[in-house]
C-alpha atoms as a PDB file:
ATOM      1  CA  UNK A   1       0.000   0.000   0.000  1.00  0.00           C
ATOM      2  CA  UNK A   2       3.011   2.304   0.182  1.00  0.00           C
ATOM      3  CA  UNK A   3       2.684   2.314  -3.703  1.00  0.00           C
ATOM      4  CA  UNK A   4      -0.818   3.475  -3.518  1.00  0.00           C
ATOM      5  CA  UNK A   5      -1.244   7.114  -5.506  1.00  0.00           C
ATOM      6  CA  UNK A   6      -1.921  10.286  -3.892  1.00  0.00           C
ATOM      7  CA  UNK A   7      -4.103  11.929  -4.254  1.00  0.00           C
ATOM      8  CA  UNK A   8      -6.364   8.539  -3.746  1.00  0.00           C
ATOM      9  CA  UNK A   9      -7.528   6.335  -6.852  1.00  0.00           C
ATOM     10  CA  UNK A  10     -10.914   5.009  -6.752  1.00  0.00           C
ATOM     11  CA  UNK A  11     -11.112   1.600  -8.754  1.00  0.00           C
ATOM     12  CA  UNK A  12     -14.277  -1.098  -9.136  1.00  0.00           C
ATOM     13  CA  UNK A  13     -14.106  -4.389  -7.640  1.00  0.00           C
ATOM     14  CA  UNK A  14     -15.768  -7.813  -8.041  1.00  0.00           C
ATOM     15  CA  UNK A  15     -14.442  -9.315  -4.657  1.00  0.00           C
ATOM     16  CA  UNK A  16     -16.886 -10.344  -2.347  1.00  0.00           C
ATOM     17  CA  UNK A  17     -17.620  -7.695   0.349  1.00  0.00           C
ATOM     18  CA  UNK A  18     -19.613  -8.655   3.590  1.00  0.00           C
ATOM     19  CA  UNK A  19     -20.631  -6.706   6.583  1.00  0.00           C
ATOM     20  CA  UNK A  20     -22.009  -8.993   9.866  1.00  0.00           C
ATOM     21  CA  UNK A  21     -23.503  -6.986  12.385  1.00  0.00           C
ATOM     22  CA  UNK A  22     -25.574  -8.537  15.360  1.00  0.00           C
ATOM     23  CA  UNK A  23     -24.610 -12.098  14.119  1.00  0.00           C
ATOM     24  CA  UNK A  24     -26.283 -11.109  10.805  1.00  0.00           C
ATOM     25  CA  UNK A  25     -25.165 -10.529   7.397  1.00  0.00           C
ATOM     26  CA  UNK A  26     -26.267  -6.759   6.692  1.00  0.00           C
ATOM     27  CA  UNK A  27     -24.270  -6.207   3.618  1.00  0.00           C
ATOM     28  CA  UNK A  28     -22.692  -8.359   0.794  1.00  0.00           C
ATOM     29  CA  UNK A  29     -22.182  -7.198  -2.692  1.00  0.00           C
ATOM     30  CA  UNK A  30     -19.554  -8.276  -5.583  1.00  0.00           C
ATOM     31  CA  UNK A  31     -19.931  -4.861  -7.142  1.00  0.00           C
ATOM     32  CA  UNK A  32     -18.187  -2.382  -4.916  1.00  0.00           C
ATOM     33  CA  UNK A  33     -15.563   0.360  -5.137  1.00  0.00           C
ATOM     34  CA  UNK A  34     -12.288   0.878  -2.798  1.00  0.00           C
ATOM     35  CA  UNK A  35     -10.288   3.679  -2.626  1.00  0.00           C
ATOM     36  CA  UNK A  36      -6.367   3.197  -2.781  1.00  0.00           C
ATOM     37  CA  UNK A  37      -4.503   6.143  -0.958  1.00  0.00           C
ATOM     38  CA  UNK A  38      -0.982   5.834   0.447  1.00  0.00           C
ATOM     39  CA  UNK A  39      -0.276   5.000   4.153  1.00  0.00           C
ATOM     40  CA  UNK A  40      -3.830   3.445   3.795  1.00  0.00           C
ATOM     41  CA  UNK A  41      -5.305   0.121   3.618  1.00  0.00           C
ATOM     42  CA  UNK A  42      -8.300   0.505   0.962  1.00  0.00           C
ATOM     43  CA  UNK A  43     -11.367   1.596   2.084  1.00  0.00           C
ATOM     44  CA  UNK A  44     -14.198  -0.144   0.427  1.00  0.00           C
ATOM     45  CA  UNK A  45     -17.859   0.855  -0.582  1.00  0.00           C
ATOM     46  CA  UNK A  46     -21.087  -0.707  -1.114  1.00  0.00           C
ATOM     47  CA  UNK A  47     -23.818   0.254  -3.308  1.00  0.00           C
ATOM     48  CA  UNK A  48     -27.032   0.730  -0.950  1.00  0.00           C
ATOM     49  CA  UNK A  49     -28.792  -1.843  -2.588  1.00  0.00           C
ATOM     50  CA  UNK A  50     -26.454  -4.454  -1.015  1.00  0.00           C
ATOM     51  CA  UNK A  51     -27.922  -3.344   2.801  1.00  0.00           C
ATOM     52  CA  UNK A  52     -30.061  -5.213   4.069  1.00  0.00           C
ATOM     53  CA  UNK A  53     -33.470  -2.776   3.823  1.00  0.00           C
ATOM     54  CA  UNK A  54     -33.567  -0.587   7.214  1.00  0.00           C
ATOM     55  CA  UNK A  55     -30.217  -1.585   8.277  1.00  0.00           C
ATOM     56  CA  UNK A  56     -28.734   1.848   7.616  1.00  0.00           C
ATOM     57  CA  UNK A  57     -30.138   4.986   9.381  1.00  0.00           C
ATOM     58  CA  UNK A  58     -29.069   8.312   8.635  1.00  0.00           C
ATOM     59  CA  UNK A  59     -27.684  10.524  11.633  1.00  0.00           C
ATOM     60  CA  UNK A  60     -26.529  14.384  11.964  1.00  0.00           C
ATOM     61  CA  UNK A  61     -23.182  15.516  11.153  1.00  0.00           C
ATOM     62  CA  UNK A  62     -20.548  15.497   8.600  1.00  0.00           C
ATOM     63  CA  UNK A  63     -16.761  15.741   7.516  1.00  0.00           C
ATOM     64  CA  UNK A  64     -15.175  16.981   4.928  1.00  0.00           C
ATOM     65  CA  UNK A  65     -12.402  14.817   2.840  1.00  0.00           C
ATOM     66  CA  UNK A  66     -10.076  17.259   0.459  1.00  0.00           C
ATOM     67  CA  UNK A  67     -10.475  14.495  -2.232  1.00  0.00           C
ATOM     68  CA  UNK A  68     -14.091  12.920  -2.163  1.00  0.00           C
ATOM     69  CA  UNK A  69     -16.171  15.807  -0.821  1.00  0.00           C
ATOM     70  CA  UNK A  70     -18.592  15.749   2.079  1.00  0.00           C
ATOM     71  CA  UNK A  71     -19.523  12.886   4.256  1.00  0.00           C
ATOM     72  CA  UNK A  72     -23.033  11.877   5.650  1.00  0.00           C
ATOM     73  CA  UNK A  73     -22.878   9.186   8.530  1.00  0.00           C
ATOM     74  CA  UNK A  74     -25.451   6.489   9.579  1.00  0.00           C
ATOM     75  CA  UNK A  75     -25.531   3.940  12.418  1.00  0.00           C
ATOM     76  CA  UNK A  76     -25.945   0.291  10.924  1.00  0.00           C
ATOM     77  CA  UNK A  77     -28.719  -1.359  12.811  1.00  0.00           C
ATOM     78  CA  UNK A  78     -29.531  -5.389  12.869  1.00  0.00           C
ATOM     79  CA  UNK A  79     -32.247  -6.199  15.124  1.00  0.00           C
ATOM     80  CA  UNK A  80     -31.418  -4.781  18.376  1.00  0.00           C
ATOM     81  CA  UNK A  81     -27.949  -4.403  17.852  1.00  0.00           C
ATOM     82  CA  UNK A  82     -27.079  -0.602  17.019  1.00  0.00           C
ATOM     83  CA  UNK A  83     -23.458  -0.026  15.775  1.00  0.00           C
ATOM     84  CA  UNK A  84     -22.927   4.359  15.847  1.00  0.00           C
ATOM     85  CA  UNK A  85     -21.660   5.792  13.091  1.00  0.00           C
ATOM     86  CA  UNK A  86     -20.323   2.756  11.610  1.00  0.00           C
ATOM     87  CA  UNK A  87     -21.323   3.879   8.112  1.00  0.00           C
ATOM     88  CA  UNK A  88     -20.580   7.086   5.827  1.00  0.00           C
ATOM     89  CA  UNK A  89     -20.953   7.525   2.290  1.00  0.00           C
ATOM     90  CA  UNK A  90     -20.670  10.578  -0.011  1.00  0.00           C
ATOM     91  CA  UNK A  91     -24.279  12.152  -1.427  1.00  0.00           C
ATOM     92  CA  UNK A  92     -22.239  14.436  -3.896  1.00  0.00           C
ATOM     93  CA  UNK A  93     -18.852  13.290  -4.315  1.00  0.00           C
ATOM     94  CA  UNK A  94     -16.290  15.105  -6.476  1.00  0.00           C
ATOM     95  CA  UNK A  95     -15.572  14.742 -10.191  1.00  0.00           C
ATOM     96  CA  UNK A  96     -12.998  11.950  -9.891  1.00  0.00           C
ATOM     97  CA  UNK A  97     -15.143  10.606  -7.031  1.00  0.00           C
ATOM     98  CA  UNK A  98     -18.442  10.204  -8.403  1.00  0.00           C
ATOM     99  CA  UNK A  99     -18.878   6.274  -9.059  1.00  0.00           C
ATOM    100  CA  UNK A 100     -19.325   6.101  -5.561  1.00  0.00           C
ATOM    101  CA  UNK A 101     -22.375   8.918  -4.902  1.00  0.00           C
ATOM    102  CA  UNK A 102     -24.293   6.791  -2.076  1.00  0.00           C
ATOM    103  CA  UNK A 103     -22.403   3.965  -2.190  1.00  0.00           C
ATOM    104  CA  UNK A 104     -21.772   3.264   1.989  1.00  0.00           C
ATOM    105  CA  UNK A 105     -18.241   2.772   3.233  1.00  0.00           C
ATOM    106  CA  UNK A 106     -18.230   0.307   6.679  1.00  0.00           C
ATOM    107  CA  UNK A 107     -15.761   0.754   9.781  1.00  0.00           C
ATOM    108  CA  UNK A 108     -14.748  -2.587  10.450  1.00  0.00           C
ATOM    109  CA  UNK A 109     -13.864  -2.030  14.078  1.00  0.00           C
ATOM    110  CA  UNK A 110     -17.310  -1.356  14.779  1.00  0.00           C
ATOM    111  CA  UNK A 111     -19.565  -3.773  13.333  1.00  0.00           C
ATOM    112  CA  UNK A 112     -18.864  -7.580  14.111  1.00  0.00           C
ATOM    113  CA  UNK A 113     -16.508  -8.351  11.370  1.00  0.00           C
ATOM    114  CA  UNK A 114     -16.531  -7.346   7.575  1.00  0.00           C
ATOM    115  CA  UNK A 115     -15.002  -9.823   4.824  1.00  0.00           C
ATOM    116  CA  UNK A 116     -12.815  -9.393   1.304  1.00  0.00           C
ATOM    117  CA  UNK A 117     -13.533 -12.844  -0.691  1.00  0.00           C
ATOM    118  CA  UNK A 118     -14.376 -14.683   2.414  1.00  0.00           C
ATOM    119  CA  UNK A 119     -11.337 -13.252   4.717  1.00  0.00           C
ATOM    120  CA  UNK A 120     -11.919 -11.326   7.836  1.00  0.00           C
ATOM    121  CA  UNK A 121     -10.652  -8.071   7.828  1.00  0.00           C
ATOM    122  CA  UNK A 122      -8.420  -6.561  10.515  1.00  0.00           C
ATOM    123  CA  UNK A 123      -9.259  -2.294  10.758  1.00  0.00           C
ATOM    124  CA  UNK A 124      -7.191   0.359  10.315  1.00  0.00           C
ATOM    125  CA  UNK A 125      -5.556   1.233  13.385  1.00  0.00           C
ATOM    126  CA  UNK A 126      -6.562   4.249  15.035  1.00  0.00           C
ATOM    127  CA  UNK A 127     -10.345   4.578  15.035  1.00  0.00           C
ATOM    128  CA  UNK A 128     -10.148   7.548  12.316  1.00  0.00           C
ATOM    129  CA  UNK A 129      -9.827   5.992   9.271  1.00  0.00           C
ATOM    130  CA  UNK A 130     -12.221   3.213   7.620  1.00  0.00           C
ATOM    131  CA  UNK A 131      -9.717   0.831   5.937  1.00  0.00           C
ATOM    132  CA  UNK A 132      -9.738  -2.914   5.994  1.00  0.00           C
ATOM    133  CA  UNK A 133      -6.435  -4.645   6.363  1.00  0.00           C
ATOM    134  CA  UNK A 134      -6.469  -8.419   4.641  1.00  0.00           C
ATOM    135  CA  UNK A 135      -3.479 -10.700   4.306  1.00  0.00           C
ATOM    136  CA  UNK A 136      -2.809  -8.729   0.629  1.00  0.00           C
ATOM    137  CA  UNK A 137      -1.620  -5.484   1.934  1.00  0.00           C
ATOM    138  CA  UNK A 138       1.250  -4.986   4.026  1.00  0.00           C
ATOM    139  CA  UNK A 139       2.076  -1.440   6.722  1.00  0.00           C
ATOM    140  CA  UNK A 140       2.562  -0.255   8.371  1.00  0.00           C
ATOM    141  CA  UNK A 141      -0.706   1.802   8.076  1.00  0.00           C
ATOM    142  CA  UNK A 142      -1.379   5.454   8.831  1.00  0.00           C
ATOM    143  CA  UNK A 143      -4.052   5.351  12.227  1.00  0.00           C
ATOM    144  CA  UNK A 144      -2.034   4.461  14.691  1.00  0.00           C
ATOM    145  CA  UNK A 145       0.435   6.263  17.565  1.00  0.00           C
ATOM    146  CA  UNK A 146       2.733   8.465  16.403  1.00  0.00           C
ATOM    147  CA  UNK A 147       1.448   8.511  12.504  1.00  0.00           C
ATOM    148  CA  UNK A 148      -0.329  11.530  12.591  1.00  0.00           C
ATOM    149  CA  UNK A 149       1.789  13.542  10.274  1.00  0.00           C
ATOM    150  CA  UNK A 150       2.606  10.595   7.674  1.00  0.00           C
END
């Protein structure tokens, strides 16, 4: 991932992508996007379609990211379960961004586990960032003590 471009390159994939929240799969799609961006492990997104129906609920707030644009966040909810936040996705992304307009990006560490072709991701370190680390990509990663100027 050290070869990864900056500014970030957005790029289609056809691996399998799964989000389990509550014991229950909420997500799985083989037509997302990830985002490669140096220091990062990719950061993957899902078109809406491939949520389960009511399992994403908007919330206030948003961010600002100097490449995609601005951020809306949702809580992922499976039956009682409620994970904050765990979702963002970009209503009006930029030019080079706009594949992914509503398509939902997933932070790993707060859902119960989210999968690339069957493999459990690790998350980003940090909290911050939404990346999910599988065997394929080596750090170390941005996210973590003392990286905060990388």
């Amino acid at each position: 991932m050290w070869d990864y471009p900056r500014p970030p390159r957005l790029e289609r994939t056809t691996a399998r992508l799964q989000v389990v929240l509550g014991g229950q799969v909420v997500a799985d799609t083989t037509e997302g996007h990830r985002v490669l961006e140096t220091s990062h492990p990719p950061t993957y997104y899902l078109p809406p379609e491939s949520f389960v129906p009511g399992s994403v609920r908007p919330v206030p707030g948003s961010s600002v990211c100097e490449w995609k644009g601005q951020a809306a966040y949702g809580d992922l909810v499976s039956g009682d379960v409620v994970a904050r936040r765990a979702a963002w996705w970009y209503p009006h992304p930029t030019e080079g961004f706009r594949a992914i307009a509503g398509h939902i990006a997933v932070m790993p560490g707060l859902v119960d586990a989210c999968f690339v072709d069957g493999e459990q991701v690790q998350p980003q370190p940090g909290g911050f960032y939404g990346g999910w680390i599988t065997s394929a990509v080596v750090g170390p990663f941005k996210g973590g003590p003392g990286t905060l100027g990388w």
